[in-house]
PDB file of N, CA and C in Angstrom:
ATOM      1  N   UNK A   1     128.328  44.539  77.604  1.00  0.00           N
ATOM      2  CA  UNK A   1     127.589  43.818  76.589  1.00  0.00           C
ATOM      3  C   UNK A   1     128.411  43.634  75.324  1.00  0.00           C
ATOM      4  N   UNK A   2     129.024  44.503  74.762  1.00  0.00           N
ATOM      5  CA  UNK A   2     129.942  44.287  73.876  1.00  0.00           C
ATOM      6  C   UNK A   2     131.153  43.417  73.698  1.00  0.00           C
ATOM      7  N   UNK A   3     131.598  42.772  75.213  1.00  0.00           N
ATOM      8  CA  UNK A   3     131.956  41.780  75.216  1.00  0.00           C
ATOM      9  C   UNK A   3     131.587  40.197  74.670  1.00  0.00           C
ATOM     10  N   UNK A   4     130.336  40.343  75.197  1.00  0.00           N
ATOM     11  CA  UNK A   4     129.557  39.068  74.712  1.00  0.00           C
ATOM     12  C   UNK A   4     129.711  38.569  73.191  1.00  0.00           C
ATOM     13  N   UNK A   5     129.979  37.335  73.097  1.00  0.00           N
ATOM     14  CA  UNK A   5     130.100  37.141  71.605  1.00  0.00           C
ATOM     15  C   UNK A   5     128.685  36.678  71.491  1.00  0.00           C
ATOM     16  N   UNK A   6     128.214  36.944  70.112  1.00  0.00           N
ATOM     17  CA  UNK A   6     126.855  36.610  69.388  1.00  0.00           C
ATOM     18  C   UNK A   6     127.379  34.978  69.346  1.00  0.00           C
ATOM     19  N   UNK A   7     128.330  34.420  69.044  1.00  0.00           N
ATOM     20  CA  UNK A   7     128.034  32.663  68.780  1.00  0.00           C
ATOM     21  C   UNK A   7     127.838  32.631  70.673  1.00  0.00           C
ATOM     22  N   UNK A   8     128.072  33.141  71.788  1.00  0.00           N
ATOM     23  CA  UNK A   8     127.894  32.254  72.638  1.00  0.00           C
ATOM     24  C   UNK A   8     126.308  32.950  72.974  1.00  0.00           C
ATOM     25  N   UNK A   9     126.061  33.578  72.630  1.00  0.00           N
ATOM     26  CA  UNK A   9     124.339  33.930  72.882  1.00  0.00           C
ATOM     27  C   UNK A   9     123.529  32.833  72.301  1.00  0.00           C
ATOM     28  N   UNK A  10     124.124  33.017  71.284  1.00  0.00           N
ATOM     29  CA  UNK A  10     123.203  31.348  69.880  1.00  0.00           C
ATOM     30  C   UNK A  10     123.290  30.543  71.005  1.00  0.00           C
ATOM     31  N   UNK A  11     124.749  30.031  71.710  1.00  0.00           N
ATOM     32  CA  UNK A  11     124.507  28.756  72.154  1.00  0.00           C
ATOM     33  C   UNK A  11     123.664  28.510  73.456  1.00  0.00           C
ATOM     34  N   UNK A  12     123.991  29.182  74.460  1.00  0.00           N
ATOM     35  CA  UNK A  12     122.889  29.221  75.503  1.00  0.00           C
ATOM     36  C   UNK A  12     121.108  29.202  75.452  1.00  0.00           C
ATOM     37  N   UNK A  13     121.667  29.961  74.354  1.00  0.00           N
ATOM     38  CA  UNK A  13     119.831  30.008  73.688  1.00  0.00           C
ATOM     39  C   UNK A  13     119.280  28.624  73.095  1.00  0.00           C
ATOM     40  N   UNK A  14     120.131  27.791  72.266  1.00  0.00           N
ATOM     41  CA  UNK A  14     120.141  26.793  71.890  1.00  0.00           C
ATOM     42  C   UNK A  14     119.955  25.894  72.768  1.00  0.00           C
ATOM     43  N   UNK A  15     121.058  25.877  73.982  1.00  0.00           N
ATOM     44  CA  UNK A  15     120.798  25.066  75.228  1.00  0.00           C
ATOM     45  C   UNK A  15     119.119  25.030  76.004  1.00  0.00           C
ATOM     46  N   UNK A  16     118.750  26.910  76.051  1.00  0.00           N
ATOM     47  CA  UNK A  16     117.863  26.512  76.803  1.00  0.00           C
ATOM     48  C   UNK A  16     116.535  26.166  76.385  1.00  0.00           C
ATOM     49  N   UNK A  17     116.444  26.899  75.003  1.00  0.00           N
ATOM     50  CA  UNK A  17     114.791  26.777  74.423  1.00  0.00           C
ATOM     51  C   UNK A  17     114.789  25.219  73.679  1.00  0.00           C
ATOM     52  N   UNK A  18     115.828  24.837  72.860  1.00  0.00           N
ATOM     53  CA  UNK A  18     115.448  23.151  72.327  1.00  0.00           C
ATOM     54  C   UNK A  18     115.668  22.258  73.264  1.00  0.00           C
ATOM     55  N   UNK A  19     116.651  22.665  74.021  1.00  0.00           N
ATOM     56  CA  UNK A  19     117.285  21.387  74.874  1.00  0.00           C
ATOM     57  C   UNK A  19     116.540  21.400  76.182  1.00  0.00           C
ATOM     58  N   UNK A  20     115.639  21.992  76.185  1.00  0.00           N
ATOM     59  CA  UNK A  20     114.906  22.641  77.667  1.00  0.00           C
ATOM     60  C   UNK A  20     115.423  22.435  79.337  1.00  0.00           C
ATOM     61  N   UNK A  21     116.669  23.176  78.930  1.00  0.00           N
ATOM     62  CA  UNK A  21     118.050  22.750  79.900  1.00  0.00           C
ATOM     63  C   UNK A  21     117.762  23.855  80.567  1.00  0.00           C
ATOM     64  N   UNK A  22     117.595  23.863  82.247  1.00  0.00           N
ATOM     65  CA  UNK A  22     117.286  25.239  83.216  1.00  0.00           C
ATOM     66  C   UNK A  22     118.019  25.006  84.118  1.00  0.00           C
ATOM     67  N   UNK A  23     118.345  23.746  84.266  1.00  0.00           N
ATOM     68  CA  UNK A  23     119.216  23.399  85.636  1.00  0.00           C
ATOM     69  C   UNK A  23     120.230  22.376  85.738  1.00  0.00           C
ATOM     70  N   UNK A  24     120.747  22.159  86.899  1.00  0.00           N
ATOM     71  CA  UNK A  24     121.768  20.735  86.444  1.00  0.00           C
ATOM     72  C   UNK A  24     121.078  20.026  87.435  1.00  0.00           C
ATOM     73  N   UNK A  25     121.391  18.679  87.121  1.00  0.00           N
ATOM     74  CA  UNK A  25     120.614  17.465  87.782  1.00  0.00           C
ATOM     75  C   UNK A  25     121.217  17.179  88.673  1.00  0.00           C
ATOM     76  N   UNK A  26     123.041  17.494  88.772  1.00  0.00           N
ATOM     77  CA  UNK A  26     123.820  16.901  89.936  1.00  0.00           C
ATOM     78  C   UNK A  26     124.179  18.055  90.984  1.00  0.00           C
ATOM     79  N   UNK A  27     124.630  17.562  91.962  1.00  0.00           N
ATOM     80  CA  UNK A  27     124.946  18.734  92.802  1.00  0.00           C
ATOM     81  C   UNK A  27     127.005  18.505  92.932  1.00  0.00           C
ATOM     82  N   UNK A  28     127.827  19.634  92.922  1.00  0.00           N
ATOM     83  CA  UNK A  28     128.949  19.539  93.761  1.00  0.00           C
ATOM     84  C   UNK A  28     129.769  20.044  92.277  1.00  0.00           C
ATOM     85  N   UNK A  29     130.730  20.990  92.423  1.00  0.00           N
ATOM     86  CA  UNK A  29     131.211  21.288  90.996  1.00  0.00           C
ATOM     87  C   UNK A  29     131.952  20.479  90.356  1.00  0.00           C
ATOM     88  N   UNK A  30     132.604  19.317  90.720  1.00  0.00           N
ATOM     89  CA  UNK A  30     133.165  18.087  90.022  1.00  0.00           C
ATOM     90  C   UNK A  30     132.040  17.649  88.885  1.00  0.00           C
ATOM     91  N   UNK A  31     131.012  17.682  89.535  1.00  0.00           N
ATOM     92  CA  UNK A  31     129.322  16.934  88.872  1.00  0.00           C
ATOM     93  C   UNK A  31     129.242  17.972  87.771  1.00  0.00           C
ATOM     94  N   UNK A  32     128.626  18.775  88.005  1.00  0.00           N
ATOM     95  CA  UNK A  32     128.058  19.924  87.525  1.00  0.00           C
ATOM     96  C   UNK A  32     129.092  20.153  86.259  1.00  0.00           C
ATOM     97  N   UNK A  33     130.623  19.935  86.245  1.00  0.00           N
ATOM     98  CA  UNK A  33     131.628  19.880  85.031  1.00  0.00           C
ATOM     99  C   UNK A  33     131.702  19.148  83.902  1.00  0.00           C
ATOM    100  N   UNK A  34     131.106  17.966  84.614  1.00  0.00           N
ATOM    101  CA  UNK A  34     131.231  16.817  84.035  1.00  0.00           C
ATOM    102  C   UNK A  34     129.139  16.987  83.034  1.00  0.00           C
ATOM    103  N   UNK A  35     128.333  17.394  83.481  1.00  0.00           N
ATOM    104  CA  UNK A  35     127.279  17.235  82.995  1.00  0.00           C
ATOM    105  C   UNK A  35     127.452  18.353  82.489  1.00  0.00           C
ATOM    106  N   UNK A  36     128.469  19.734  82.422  1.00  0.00           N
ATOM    107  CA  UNK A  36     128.591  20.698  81.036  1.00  0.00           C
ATOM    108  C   UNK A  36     129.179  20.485  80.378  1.00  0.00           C
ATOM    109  N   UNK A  37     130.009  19.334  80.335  1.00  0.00           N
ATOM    110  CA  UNK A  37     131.026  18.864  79.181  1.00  0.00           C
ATOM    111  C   UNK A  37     130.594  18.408  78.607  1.00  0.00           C
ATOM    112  N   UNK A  38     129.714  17.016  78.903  1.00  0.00           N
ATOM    113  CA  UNK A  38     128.503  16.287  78.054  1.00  0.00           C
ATOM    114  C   UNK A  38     127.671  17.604  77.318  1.00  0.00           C
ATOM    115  N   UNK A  39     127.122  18.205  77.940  1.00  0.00           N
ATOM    116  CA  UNK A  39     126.412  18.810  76.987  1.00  0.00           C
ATOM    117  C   UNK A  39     126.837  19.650  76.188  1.00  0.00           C
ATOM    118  N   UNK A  40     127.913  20.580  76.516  1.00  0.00           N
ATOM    119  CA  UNK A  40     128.980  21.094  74.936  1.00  0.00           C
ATOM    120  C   UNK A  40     129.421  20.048  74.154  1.00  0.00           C
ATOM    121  N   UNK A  41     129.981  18.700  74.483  1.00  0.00           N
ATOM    122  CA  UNK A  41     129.746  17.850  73.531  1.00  0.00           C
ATOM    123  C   UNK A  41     128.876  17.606  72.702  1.00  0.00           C
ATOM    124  N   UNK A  42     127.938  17.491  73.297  1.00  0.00           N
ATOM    125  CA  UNK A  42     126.356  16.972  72.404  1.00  0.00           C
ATOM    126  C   UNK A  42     126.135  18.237  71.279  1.00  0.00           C
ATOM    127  N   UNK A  43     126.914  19.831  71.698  1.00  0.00           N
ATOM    128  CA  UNK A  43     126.447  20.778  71.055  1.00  0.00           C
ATOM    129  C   UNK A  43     127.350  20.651  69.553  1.00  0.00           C
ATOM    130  N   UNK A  44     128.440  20.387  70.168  1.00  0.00           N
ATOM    131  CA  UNK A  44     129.991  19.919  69.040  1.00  0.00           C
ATOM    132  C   UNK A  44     129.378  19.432  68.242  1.00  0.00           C
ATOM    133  N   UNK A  45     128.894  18.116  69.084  1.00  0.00           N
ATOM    134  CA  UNK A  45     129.105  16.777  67.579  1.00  0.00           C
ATOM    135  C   UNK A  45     127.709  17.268  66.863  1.00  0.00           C
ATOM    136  N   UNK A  46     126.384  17.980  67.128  1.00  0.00           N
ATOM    137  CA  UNK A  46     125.574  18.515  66.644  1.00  0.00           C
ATOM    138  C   UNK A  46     126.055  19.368  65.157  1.00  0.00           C
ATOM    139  N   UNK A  47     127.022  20.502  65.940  1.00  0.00           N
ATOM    140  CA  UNK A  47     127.418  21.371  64.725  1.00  0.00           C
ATOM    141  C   UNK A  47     128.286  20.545  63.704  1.00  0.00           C
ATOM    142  N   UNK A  48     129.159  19.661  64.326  1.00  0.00           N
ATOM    143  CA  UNK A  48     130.264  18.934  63.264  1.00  0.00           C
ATOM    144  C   UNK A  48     128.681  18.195  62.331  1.00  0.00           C
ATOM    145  N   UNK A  49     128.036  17.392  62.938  1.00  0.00           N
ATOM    146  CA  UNK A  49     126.945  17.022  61.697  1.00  0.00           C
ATOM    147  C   UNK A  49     126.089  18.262  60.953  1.00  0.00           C
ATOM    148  N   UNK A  50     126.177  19.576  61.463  1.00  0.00           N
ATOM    149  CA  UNK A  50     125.412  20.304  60.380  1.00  0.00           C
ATOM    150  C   UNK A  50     126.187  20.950  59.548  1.00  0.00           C
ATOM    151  N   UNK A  51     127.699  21.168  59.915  1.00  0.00           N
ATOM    152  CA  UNK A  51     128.881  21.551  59.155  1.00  0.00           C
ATOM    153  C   UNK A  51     128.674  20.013  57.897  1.00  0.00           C
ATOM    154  N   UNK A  52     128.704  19.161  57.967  1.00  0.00           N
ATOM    155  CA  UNK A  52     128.899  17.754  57.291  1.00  0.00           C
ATOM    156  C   UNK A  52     128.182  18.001  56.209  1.00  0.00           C
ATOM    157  N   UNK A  53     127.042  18.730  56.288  1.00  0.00           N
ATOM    158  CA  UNK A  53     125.918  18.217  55.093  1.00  0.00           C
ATOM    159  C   UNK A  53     126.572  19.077  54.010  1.00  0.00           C
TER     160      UNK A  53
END
């Protein structure tokens, strides 16, 4: 447990309770890469706009 970093707890948590993200929509791990990249993106450009204000 002490491994775990507290920012990646925030983020999963973030993922699952606002974004109400439980599963992936695609099947095959090419897919599945590509629809976690999008969504660490979406988390990025989120923080770069709350870093902004």
């Amino acid at each position: 447990m002490k491994q775990r970093s507290v920012e990646w707890e925030t983020i999963f948590g973030q993922t699952k309770g606002n974004l109400n993200f439980r599963r992936f929509k695609l099947r095959g791990n090419e897919k599945v890469s590509v629809e976690r990249g999008l969504l660490m993106i979406g988390q990025n450009v989120k923080e770069l706009k709350r870093q902004a204000k």
